[in-house]
C-alpha atoms as a PDB file:
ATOM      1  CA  UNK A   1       0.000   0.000   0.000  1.00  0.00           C
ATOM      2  CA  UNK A   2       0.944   3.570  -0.963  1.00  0.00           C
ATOM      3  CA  UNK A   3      -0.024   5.954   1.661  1.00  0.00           C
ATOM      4  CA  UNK A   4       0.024  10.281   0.761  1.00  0.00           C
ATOM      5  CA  UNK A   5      -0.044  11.898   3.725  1.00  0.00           C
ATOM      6  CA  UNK A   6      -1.494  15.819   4.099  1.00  0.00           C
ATOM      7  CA  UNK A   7      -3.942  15.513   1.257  1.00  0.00           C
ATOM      8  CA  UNK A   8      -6.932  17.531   0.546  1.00  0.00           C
ATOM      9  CA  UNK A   9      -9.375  14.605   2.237  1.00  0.00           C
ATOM     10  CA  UNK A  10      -9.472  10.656   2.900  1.00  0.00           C
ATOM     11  CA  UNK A  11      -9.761   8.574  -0.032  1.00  0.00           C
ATOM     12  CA  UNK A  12      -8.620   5.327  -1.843  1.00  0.00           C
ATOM     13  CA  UNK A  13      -6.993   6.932  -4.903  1.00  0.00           C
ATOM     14  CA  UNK A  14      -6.529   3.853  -6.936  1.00  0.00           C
ATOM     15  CA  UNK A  15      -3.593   1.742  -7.671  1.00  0.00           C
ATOM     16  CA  UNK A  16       0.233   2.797  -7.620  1.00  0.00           C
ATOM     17  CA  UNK A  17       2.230  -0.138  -9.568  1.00  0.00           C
ATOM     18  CA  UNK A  18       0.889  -3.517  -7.312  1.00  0.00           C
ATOM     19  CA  UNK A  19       0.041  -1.543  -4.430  1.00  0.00           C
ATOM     20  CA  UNK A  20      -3.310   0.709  -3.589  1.00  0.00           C
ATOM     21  CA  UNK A  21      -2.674   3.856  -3.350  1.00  0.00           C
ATOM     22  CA  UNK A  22      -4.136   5.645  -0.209  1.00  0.00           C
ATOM     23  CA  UNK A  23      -4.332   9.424   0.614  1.00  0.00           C
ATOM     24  CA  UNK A  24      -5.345  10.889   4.200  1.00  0.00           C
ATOM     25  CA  UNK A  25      -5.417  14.628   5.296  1.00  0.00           C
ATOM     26  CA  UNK A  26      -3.633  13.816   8.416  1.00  0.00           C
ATOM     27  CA  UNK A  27       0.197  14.550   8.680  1.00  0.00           C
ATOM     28  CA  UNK A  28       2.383  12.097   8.843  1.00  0.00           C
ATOM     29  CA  UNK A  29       3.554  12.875  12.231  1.00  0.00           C
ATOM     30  CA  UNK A  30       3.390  10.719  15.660  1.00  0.00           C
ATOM     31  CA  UNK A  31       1.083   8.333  13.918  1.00  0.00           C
ATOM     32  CA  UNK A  32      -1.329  10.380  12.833  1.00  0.00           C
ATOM     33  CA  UNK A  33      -1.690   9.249   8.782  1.00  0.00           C
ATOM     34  CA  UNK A  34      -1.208   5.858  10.660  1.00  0.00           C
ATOM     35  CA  UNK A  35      -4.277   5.978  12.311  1.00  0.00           C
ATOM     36  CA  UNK A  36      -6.050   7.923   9.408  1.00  0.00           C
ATOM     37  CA  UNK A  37      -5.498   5.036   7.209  1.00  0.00           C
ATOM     38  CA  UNK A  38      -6.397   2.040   9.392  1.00  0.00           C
ATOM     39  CA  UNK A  39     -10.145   4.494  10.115  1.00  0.00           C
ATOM     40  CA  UNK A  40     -10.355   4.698   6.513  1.00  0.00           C
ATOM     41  CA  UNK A  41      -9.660   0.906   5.457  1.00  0.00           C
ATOM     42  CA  UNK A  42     -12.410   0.105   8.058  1.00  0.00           C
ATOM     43  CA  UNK A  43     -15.073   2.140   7.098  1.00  0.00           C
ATOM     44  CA  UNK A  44     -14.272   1.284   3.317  1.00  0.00           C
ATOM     45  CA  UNK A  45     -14.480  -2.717   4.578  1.00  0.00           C
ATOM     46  CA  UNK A  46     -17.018  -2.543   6.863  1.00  0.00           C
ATOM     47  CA  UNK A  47     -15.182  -3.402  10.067  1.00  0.00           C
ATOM     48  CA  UNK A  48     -14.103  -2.301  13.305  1.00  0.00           C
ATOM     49  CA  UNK A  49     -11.192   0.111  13.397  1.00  0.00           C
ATOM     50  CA  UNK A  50      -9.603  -2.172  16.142  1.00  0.00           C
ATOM     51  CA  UNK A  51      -9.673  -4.693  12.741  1.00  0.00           C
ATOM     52  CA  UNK A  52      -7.344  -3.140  11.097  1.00  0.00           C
ATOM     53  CA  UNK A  53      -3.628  -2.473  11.736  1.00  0.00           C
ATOM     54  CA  UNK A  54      -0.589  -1.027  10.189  1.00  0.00           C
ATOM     55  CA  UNK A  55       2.007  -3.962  10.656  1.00  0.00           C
ATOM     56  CA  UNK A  56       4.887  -2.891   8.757  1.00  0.00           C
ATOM     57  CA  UNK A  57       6.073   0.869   7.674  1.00  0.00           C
ATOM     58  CA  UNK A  58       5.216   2.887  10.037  1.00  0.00           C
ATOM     59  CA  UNK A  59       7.528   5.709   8.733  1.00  0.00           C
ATOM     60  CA  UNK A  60       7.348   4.610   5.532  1.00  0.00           C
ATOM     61  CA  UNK A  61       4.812   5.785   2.516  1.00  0.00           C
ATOM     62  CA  UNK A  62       4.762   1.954   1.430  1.00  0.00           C
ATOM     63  CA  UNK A  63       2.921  -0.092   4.199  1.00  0.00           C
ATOM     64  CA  UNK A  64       1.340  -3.297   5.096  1.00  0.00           C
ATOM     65  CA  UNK A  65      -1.758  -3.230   6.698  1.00  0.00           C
ATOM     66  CA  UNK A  66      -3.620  -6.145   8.610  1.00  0.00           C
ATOM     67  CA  UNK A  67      -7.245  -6.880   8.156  1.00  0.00           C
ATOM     68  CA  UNK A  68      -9.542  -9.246  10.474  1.00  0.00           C
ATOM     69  CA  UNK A  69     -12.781 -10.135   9.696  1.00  0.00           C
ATOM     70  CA  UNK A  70     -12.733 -10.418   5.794  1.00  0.00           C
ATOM     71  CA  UNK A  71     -11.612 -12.518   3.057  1.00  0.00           C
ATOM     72  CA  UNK A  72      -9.046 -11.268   1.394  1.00  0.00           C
ATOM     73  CA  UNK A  73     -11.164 -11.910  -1.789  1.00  0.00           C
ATOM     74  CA  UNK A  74     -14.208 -10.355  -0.410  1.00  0.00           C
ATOM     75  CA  UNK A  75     -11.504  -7.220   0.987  1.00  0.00           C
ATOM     76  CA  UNK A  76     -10.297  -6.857  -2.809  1.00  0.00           C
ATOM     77  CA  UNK A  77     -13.659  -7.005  -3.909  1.00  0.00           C
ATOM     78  CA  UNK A  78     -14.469  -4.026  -1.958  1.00  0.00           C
ATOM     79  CA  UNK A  79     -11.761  -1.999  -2.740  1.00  0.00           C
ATOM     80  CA  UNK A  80     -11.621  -2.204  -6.101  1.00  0.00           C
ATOM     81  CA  UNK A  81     -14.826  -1.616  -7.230  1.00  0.00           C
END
């Protein structure tokens, strides 16, 4: 995943190479776009924000992000719509 911190508003800007590209409004200071991203990836999936969970990257643009409590199937499903 491909996260732009300090943009206009929250959204799910498409793809970047094999990654989806993600773009918050909060800065990416003491965890801030962190925790804007895991809010956003729940609401877009449905599930509780304690569902979802930056595991790798923190101070990176490029993450990896946890899910619980969806297929990864029915997660890309969602997302790519």
């Amino acid at each position: 995943m491909k996260v732009v911190p300090g943009a206009s508003r929250d959204r799910l800007a498409g793809v970047h190479g094999d990654a989806l590209k993600i773009q918050v409004a909060a800065p990416p200071e003491r965890g801030k776009a962190n925790a804007a991203v895991e809010a956003l990836l729940a609401f877009l999936l449905g599930v509780p924000i304690r569902s979802v969970e930056v595991v790798r990257g923190h101070s990176s643009p490029r993450k990896i992000v946890r899910v619980s409590g969806v297929a990864k199937e029915a997660a890309s499903a969602k997302l790519l719509r």
